[in-house]
Protein backbone atom coordinates (compact mmCIF):
# COMPACT_ATOMS: atom_id res chain seq x y z
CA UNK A 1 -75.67 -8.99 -86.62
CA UNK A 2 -75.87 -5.23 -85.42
CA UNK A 3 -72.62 -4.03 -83.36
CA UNK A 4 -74.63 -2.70 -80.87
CA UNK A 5 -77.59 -3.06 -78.84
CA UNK A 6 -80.27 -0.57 -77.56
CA UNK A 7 -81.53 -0.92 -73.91
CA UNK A 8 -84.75 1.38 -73.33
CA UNK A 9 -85.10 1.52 -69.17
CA UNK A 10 -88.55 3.74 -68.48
CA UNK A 11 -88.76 5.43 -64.95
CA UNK A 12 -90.43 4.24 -61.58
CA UNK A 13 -94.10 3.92 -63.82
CA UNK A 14 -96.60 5.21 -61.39
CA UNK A 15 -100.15 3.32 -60.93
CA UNK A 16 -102.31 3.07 -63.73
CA UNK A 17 -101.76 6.56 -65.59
CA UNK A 18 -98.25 5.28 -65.32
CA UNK A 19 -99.71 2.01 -67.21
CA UNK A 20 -101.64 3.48 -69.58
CA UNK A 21 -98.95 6.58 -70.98
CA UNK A 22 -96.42 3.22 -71.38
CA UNK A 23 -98.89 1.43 -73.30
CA UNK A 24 -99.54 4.19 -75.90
CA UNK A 25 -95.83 5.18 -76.34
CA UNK A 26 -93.76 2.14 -76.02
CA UNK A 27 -94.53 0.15 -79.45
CA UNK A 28 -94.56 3.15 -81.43
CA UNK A 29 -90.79 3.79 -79.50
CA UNK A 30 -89.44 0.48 -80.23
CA UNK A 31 -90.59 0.40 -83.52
CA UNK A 32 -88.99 3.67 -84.12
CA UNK A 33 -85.66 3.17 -82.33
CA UNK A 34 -85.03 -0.29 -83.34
CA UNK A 35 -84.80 -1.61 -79.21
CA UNK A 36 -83.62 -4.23 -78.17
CA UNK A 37 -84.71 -4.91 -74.85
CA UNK A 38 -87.13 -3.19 -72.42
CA UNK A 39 -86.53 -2.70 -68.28
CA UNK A 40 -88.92 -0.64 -66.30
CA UNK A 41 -89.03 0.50 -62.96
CA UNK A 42 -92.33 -1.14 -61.40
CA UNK A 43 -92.39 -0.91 -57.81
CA UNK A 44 -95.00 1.73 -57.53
CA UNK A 45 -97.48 0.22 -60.12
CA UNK A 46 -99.68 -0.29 -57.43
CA UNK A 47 -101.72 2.60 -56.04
CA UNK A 48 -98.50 3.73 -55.89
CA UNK A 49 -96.58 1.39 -53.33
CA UNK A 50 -95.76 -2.43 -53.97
CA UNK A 51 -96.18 -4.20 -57.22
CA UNK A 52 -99.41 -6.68 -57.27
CA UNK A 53 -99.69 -9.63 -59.50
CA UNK A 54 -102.50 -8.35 -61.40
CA UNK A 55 -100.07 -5.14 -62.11
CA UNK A 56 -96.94 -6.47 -63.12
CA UNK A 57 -99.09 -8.75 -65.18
CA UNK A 58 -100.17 -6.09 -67.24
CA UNK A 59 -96.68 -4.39 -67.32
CA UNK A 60 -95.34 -7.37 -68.33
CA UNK A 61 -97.83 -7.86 -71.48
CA UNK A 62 -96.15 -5.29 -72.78
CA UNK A 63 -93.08 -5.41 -74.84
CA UNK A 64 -91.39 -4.80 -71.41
CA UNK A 65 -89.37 -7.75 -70.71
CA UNK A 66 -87.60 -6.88 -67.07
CA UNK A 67 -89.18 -5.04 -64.11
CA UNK A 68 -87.16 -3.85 -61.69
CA UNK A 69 -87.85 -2.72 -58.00
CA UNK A 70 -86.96 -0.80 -54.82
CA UNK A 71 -88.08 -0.19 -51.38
CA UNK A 72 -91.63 -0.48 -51.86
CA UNK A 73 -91.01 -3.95 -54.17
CA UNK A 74 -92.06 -6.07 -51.11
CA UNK A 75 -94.52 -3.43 -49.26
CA UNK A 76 -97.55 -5.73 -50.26
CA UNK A 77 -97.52 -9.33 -48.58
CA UNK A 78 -99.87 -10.67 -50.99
CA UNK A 79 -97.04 -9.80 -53.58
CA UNK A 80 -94.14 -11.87 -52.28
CA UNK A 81 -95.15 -15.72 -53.78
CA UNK A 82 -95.77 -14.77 -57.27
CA UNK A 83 -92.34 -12.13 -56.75
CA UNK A 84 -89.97 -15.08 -55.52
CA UNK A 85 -91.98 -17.14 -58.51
CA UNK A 86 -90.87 -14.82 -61.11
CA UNK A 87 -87.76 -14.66 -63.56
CA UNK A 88 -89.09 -11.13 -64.98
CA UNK A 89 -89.36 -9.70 -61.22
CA UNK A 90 -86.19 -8.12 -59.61
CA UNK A 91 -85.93 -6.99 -55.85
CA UNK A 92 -82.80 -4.65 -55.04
CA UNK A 93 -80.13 -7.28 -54.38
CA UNK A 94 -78.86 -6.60 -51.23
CA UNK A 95 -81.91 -7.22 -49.36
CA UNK A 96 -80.74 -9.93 -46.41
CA UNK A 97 -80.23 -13.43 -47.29
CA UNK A 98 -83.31 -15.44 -47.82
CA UNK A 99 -85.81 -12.72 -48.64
CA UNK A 100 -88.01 -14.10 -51.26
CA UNK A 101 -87.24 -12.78 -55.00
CA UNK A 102 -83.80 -12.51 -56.57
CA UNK A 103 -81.81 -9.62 -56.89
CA UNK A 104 -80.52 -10.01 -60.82
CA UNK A 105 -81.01 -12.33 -63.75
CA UNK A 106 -79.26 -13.09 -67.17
CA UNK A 107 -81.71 -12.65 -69.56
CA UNK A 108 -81.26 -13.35 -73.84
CA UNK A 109 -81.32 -10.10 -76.05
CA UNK A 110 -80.70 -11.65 -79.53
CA UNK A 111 -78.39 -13.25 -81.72
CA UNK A 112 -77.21 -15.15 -78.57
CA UNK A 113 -76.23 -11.75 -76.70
CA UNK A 114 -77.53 -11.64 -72.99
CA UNK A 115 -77.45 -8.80 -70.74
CA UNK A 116 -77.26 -9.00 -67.20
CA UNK A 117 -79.78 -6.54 -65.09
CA UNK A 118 -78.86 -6.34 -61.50
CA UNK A 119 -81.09 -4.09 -58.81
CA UNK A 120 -79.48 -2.34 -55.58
CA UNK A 121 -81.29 -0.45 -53.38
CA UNK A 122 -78.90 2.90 -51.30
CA UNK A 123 -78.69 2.96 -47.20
CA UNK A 124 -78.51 6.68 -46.84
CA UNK A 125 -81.79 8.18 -45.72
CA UNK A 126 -83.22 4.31 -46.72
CA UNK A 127 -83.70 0.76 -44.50
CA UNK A 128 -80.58 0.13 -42.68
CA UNK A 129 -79.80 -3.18 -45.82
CA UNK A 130 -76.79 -4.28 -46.48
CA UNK A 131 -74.06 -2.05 -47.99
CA UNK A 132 -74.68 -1.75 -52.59
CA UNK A 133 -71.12 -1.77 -53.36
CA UNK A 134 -70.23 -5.35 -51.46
CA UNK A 135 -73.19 -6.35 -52.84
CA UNK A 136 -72.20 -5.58 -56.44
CA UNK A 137 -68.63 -7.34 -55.95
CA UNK A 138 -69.87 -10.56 -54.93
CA UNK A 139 -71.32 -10.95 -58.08
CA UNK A 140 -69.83 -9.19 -60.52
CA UNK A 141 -67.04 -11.94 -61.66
CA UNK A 142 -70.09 -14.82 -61.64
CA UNK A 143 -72.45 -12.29 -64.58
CA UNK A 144 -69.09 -11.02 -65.91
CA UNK A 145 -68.57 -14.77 -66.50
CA UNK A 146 -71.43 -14.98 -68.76
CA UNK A 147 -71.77 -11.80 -70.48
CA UNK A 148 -70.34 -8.08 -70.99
CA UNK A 149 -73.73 -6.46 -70.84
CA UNK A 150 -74.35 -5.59 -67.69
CA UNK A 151 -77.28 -2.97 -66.87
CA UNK A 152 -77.81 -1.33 -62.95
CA UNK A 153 -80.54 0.23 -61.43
CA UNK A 154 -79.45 1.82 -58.49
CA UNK A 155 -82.78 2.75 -56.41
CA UNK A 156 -81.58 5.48 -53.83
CA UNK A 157 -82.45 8.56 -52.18
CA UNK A 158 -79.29 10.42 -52.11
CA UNK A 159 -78.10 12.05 -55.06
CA UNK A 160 -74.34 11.57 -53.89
CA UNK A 161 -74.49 8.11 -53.07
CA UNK A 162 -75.58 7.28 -56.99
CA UNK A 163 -73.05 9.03 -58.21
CA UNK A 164 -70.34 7.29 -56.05
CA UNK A 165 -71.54 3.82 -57.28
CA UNK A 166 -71.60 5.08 -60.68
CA UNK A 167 -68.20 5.93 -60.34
CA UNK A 168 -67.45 2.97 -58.57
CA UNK A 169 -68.54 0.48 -61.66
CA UNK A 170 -67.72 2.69 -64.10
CA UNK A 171 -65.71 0.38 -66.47
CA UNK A 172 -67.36 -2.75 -65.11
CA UNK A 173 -70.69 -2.36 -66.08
CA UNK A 174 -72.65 -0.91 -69.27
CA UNK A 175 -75.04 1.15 -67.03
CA UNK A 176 -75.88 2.26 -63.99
CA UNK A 177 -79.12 4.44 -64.10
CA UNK A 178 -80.58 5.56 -60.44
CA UNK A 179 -83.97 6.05 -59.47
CA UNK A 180 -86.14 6.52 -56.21
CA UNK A 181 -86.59 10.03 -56.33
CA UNK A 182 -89.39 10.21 -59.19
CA UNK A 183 -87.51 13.84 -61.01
CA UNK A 184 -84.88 13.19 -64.00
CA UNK A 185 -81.75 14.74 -64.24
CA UNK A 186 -79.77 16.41 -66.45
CA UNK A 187 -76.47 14.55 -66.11
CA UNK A 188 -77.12 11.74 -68.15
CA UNK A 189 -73.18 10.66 -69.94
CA UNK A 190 -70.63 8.45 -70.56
CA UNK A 191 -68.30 7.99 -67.89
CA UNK A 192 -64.42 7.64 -69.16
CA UNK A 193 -64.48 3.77 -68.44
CA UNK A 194 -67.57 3.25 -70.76
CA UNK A 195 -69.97 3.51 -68.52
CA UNK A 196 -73.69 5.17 -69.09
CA UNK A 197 -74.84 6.86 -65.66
CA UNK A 198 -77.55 9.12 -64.87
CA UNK A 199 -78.90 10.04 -61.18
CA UNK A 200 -82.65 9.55 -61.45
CA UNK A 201 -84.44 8.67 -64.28
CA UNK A 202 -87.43 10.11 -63.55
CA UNK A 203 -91.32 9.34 -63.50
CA UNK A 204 -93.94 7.74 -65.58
CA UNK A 205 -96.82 8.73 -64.02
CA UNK A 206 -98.73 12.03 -63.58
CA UNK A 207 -96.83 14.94 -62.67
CA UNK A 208 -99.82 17.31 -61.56
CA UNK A 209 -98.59 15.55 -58.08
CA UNK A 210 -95.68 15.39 -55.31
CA UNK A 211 -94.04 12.49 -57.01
CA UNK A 212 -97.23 11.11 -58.20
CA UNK A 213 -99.67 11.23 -55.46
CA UNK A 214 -102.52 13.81 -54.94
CA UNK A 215 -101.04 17.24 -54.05
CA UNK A 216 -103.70 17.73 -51.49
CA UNK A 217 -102.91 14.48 -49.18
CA UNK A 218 -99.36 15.28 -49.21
CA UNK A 219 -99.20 18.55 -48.65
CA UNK A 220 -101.25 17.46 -45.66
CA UNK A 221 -98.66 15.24 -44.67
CA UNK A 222 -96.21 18.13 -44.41
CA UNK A 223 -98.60 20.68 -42.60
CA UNK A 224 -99.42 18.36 -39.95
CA UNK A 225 -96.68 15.79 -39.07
CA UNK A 226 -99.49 13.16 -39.42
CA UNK A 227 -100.00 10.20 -41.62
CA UNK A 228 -102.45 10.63 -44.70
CA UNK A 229 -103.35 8.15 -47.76
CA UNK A 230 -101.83 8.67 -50.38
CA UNK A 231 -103.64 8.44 -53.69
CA UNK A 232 -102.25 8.28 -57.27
CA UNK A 233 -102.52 11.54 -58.93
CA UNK A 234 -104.07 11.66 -62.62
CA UNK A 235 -103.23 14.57 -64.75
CA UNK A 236 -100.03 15.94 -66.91
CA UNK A 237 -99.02 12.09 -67.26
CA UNK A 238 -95.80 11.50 -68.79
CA UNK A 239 -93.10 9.23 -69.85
CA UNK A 240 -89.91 9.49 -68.55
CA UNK A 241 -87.09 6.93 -69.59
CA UNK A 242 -83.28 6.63 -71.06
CA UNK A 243 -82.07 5.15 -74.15
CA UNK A 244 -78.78 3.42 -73.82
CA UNK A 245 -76.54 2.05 -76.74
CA UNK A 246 -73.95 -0.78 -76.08
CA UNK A 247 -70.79 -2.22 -77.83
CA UNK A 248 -72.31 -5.59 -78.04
CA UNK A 249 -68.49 -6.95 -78.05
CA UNK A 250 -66.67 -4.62 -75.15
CA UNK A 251 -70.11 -4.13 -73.67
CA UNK A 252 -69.27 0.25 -73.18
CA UNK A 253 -72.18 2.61 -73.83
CA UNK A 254 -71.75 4.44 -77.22
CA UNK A 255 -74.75 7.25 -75.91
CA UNK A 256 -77.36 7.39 -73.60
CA UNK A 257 -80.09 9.81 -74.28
CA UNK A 258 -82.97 11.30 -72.12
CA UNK A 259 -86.42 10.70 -72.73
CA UNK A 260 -89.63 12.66 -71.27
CA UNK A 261 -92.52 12.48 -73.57
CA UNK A 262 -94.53 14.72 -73.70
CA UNK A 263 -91.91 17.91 -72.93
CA UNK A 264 -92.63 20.69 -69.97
């Protein structure tokens, strides 16, 4: 049995060029990278905002085997039966008590390895929810219980607030990898406890955009203080994502490594 495993997480994914750009690249990736297990970011598969059945239904025909969420996971009411239905559907955690959906799951790997993936959502500049870090430490002895693999994603706006949490689990958790804000960063590392962290992630989904809607609705937006649709963009589509290797034993991150396919 391999010492370590590889965790591939792929940024927010962005309607259906978001779709499409993961199902070209991803076989070819795990084939080539020898991965383990697959979590993506699927909250705006759906025109954008919300995740709808028929969407996460063709995300999850890929060899994608979590989807994680964020503030626009429950944004479609049609969406919240087959969400609180679903062991491959995570909402951020500390939504309040008795909002349908769960907030993490303990899902197999191989060999008998499991990894834990657990979803928070930030307050600052977000919904007034209840406070990440609390959150976190009500459940971190229960997953800790059952494994040492233990994967974040820490959907915020504020670039200050990931890095506190990341600092704040470093050593108790393999990963924490942020995303909200749709543009990687270049601080992907190891933190001294073990830890993989890295702000945003980035987006999969077209980048001839503001964050993956149509320039010209959202610049609109900004002119004129007034509500516009917004529409999913459809050129320059790319894949963004991070590649994260784990002690399998100690469950600390050997590397993480940045992925945008194609390059600027």
């Amino acid at each position: 049995m391999s010492k370590t495993v590889k965790i591939l997480f792929i940024g927010d994914v962005v309607g259906q060029p978001g779709y499409k750009i993961t199902k070209l690249l991803l076989p070819g990736m795990i084939e080539k990278e020898n991965i383990d297990f697959v979590i993506a970011n699927g909250e705006n598969i759906s025109e954008g905002m919300g995740i709808l059945k028929r969407d996460s239904d063709e995300l999850l025909s890929l060899p994608i085997n979590i989807l994680t969420g964020g503030n626009h996971t429950l944004d479609k009411i049609q969406s919240h039966k087959f969400i609180n239905e679903s062991q491959n559907i995570l909402r951020p955690l500390n939504y309040p008590k008795g909002v349908y959906g769960s907030g993490y799951g303990i899902y197999p790997v191989r060999d008998g390895l499991k990894i834990a993936v657990i979803n928070l959502i930030g307050r600052v500049y977000m919904k007034p929810l209840d406070c990440p870090f609390r959150a976190f430490d009500r459940i971190y002895e229960k997953v800790r219980a059952e494994t040492s693999i233990i994967f974040i994603d820490f959907h915020a706006e504020a670039t200050s607030e990931k890095i506190a949490f990341g600092w704040y689990a470093d050593g108790k958790v393999s990963a924490v990898v942020g995303t909200h804000t749709h543009v990687q960063t270049a601080d992907s590392r190891i933190l001294p406890g073990g830890t993989a962290y890295i702000t945003d992630v980035g987006m999969t989904g077209p980048y001839d955009s503001v964050i993956g809607m149509k320039k010209e609705t959202s610049i609109k937006r900004y002119l004129y203080g007034t509500p516009f649709k917004h529409e999913v963009a459809e050129e320059d589509v790319k894949f963004a994502g991070v590649l994260i290797e784990i002690d399998a034993e100690t469950g600390k991150s050997k590397s993480i490594k940045r992925i945008l396919k194609p390059e600027f």
